[in-house]
Protein backbone atom coordinates (compact mmCIF):
# COMPACT_ATOMS: atom_id res chain seq x y z
CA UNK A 1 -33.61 40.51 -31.87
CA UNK A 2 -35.11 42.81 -29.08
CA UNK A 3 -34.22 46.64 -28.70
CA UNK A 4 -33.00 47.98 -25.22
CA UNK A 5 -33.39 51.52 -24.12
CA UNK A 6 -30.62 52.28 -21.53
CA UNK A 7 -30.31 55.59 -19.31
CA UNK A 8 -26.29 55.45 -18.37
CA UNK A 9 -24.64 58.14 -16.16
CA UNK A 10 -20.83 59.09 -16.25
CA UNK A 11 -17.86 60.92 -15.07
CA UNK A 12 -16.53 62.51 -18.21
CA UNK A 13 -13.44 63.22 -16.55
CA UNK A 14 -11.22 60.01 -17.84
CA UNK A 15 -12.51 60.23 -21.53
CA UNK A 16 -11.97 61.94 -24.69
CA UNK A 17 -15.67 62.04 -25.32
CA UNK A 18 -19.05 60.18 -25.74
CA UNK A 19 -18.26 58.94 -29.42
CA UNK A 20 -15.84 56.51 -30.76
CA UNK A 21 -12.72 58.09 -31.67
CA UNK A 22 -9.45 56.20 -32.83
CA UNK A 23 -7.15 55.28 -30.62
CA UNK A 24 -9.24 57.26 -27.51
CA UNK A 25 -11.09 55.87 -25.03
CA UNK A 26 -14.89 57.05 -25.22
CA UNK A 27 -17.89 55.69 -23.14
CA UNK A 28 -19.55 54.50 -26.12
CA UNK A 29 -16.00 52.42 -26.64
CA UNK A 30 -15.96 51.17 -23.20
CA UNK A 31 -19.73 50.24 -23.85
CA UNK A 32 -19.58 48.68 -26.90
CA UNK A 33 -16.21 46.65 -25.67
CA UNK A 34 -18.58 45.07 -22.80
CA UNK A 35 -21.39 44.10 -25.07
CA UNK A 36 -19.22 42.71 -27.58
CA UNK A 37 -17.50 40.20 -24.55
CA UNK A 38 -20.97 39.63 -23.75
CA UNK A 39 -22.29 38.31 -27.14
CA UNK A 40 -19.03 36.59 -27.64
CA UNK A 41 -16.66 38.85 -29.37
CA UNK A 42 -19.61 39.61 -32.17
CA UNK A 43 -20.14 43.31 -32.31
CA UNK A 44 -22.58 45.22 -30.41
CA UNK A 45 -23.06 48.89 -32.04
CA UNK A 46 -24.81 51.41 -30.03
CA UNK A 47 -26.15 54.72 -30.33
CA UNK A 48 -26.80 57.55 -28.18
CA UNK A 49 -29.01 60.79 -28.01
CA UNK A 50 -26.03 62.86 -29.07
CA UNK A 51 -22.30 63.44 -28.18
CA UNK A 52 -20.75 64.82 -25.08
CA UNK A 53 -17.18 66.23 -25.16
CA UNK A 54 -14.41 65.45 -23.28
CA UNK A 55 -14.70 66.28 -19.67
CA UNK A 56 -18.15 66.93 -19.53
CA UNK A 57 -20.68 64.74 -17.30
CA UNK A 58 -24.08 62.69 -17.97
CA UNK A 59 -26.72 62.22 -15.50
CA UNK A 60 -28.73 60.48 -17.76
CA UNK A 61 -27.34 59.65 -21.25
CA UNK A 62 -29.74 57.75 -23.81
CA UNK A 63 -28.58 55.02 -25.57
CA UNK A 64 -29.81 51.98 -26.91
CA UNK A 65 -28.77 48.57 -28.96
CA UNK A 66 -29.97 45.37 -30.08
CA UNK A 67 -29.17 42.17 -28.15
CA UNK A 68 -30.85 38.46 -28.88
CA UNK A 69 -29.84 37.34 -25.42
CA UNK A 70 -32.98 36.07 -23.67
CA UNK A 71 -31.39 38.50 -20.40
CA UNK A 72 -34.48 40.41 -18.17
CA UNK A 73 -34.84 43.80 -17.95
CA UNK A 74 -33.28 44.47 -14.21
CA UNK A 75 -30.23 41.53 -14.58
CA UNK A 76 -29.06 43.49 -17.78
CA UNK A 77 -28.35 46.20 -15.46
CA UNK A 78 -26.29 43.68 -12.86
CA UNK A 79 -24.52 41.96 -15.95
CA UNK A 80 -23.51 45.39 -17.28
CA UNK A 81 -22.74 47.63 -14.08
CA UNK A 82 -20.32 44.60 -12.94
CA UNK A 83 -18.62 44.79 -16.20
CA UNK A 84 -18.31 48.41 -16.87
CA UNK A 85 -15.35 50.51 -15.51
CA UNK A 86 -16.38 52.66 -12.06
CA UNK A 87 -16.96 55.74 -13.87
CA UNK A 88 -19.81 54.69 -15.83
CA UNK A 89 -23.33 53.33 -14.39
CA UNK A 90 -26.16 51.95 -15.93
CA UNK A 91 -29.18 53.45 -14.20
CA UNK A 92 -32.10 51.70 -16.26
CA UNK A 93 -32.75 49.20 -19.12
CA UNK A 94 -36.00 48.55 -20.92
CA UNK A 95 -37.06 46.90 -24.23
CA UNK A 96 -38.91 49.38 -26.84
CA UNK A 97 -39.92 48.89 -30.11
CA UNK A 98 -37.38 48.15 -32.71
CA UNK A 99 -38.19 51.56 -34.35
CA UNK A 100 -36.87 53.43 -31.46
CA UNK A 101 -33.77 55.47 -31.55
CA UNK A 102 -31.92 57.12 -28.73
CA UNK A 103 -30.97 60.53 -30.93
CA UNK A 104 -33.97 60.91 -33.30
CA UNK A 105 -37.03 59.92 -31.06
CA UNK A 106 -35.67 62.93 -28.31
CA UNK A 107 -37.62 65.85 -28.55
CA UNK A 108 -36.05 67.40 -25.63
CA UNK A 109 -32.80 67.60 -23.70
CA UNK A 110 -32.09 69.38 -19.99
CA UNK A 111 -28.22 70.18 -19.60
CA UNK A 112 -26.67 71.68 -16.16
CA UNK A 113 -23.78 73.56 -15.31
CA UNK A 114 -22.19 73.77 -12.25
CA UNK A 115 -20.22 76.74 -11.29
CA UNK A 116 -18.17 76.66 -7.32
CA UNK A 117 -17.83 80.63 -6.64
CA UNK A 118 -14.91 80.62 -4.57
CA UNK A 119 -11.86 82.32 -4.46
CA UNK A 120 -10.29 79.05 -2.76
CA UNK A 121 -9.83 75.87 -4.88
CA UNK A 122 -11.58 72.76 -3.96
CA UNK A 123 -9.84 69.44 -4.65
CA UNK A 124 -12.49 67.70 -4.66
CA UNK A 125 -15.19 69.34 -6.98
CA UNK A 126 -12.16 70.15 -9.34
CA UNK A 127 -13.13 67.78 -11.75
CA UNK A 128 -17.19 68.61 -11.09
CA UNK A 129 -17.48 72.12 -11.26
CA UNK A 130 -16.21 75.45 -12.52
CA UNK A 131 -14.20 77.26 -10.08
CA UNK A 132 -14.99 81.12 -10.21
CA UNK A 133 -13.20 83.62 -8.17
CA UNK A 134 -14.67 86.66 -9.46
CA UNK A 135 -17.74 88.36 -7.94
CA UNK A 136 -21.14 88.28 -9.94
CA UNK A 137 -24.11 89.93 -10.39
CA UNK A 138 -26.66 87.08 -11.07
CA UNK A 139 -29.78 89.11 -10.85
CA UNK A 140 -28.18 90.93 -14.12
CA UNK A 141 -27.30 87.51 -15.32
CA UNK A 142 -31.18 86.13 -14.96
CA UNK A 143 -32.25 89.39 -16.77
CA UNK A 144 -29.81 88.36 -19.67
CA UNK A 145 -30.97 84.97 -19.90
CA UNK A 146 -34.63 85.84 -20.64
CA UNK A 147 -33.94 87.26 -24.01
CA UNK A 148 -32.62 83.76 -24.69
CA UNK A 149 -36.21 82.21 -24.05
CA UNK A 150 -37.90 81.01 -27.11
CA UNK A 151 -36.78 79.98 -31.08
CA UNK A 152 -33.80 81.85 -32.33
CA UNK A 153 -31.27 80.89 -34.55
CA UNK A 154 -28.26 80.44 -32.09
CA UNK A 155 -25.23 80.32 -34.83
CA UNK A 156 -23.45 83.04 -32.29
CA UNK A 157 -23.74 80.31 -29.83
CA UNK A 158 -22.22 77.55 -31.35
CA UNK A 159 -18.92 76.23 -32.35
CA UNK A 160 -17.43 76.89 -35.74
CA UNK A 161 -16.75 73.40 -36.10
CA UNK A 162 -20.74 72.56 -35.63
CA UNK A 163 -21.25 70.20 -39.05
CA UNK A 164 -25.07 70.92 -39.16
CA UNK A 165 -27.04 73.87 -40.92
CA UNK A 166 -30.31 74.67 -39.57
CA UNK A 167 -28.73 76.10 -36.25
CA UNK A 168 -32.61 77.16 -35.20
CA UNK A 169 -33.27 76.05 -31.60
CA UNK A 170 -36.02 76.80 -28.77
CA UNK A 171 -34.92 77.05 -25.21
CA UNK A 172 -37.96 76.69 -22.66
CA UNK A 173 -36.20 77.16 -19.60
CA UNK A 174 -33.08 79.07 -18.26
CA UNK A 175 -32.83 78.91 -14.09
CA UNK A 176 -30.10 79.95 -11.68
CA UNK A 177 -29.97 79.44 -8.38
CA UNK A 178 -27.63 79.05 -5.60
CA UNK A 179 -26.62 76.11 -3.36
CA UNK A 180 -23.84 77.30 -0.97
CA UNK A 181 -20.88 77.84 -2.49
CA UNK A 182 -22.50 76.56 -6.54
CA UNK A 183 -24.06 78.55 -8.76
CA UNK A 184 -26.66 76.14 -10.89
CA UNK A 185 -27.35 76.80 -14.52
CA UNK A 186 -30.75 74.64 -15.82
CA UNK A 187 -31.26 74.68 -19.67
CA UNK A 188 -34.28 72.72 -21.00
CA UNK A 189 -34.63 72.56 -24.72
CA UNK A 190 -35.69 71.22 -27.73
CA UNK A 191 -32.10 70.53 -29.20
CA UNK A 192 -28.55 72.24 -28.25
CA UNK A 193 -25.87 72.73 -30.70
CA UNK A 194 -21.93 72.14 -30.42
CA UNK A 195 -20.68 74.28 -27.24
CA UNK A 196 -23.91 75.63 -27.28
CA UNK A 197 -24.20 74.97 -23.23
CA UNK A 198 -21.16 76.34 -22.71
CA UNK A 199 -20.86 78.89 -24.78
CA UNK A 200 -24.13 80.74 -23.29
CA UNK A 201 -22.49 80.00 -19.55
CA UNK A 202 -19.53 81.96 -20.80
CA UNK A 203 -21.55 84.72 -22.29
CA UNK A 204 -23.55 85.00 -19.11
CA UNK A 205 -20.76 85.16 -16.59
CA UNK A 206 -18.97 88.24 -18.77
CA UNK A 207 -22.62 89.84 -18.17
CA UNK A 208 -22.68 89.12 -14.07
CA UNK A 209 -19.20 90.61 -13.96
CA UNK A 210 -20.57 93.85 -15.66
CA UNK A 211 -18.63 93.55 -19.26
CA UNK A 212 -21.77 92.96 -20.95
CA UNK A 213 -25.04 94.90 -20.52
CA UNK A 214 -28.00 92.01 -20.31
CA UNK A 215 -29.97 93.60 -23.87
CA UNK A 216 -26.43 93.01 -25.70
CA UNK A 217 -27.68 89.25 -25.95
CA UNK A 218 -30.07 90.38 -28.42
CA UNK A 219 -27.54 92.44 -30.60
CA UNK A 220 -25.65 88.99 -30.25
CA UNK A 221 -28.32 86.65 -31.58
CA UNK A 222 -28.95 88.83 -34.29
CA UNK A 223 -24.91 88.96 -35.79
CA UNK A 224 -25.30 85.26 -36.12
CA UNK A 225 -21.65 84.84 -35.78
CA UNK A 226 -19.42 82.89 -33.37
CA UNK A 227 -17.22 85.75 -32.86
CA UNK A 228 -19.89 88.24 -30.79
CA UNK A 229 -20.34 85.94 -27.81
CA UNK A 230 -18.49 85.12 -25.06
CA UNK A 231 -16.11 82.51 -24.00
CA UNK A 232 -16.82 78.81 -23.66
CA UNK A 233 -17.14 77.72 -20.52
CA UNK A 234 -14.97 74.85 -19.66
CA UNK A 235 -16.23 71.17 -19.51
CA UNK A 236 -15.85 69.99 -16.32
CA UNK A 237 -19.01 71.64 -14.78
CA UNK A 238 -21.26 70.59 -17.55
CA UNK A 239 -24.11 67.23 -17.49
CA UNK A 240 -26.47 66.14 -19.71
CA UNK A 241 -29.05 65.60 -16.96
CA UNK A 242 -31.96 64.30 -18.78
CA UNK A 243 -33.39 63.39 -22.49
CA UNK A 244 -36.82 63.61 -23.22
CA UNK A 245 -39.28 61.16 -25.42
CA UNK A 246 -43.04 61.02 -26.13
């Protein structure tokens, strides 16, 4: 039995999620339904280096699985890509020791957000990006992200439907920048929470639009409660753009 390490990308849009859900369709669903046909209607379960919600993107999901089928590296990623709806690509396949694991061997995730400022809808990025009307200041915006560097405990930044505990994180790296019309938020950390992502876009925006003062993130952190920050952002301009391993 050899382990596979798989980067996948995907356009949330059509699915209720990364994980298997009754009665839903998933892209770990639509994965596992492939690999199953493939090994003759026996099973294939795979995992992943955490969930995605519906609507939001991946760039480059981890997953991985076991397979005995004597299949190279690079026609594993023909067999699967023309099996596998349109909205989901495999992008690479490797084997790696049967000790791996897509979710507990990360040490690192990047996530982006994609925000179209524009009072104007676009069709065509409706289902790829936040459309935001309203003017923003993001120089105030970069200023509030800073006090977000570092380990905190980011409970005010999390869903209260997030299952785990230790809600301690370290982010490494905030950056905004512009390409015409999109605003780019990069966040590279050591672990995000539930909403987490989203939930700091949201708080950010209310700060470029001058309802929040940048230092209020720190009085925000510190309450350790949901209810202090902002909105969550909504899923369509969020990817999980990369997952990092030793």
């Amino acid at each position: 039995m050899q382990r596979y390490k798989c980067i996948i990308s995907y356009d949330g849009s059509g699915f209720s999620g990364y994980q298997i859900q009754p009665k839903k369709r998933t892209v770990q669903s639509d994965i596992e339904a492939v690999l199953t046909k493939m090994h003759k209607d026996k099973r294939v379960l795979v995992s992943g280096s955490g969930r995605t919600d519906a609507g939001v993107h991946a760039k480059g999901q981890v997953i991985h699985f076991d397979s005995p089928l004597p299949i190279p590296e690079n026609k594993w990623v023909v067999a699967l890509n023309s099996m596998l709806p349109e909205d989901i690509t495999v992008l690479s396949i490797e084997k790696v020791s049967p000790s791996f694991h897509a979710r507990f061997d990360a040490i690192g995730k990047e996530y982006r957000y994609f925000l179209h400022l524009s009072a104007t809808r676009d069709p065509f990025r409706r289902n790829f990006a936040y459309q935001y009307p309203y003017p923003l200041n993001i120089d105030a915006m970069r200023e509030a992200s800073r006090y977000l560097f570092g380990t905190h405990d980011f409970s005010s930044f999390c869903s209260a439907k997030t299952e785990v505990e230790d809600k301690v994180r370290t982010i490494e790296k905030i950056d905004l920048t512009m390409e015409g019309e999109l605003l780019l938020f990069r966040f590279v950390g050591n672990g995000f929470l539930y909403n987490m992502v989203r939930i700091l876009v949201g708080t950010l925006l209310e700060v470029g639009t001058g309802a929040r003062e940048p230092k209020e993130i720190l009085d925000i952190l510190e309450k350790k409660d949901r209810r202090y920050a902002g909105k969550t952002a909504p899923a369509n301009g969020l990817y999980l753009w990369k997952v990092f391993y030793n």
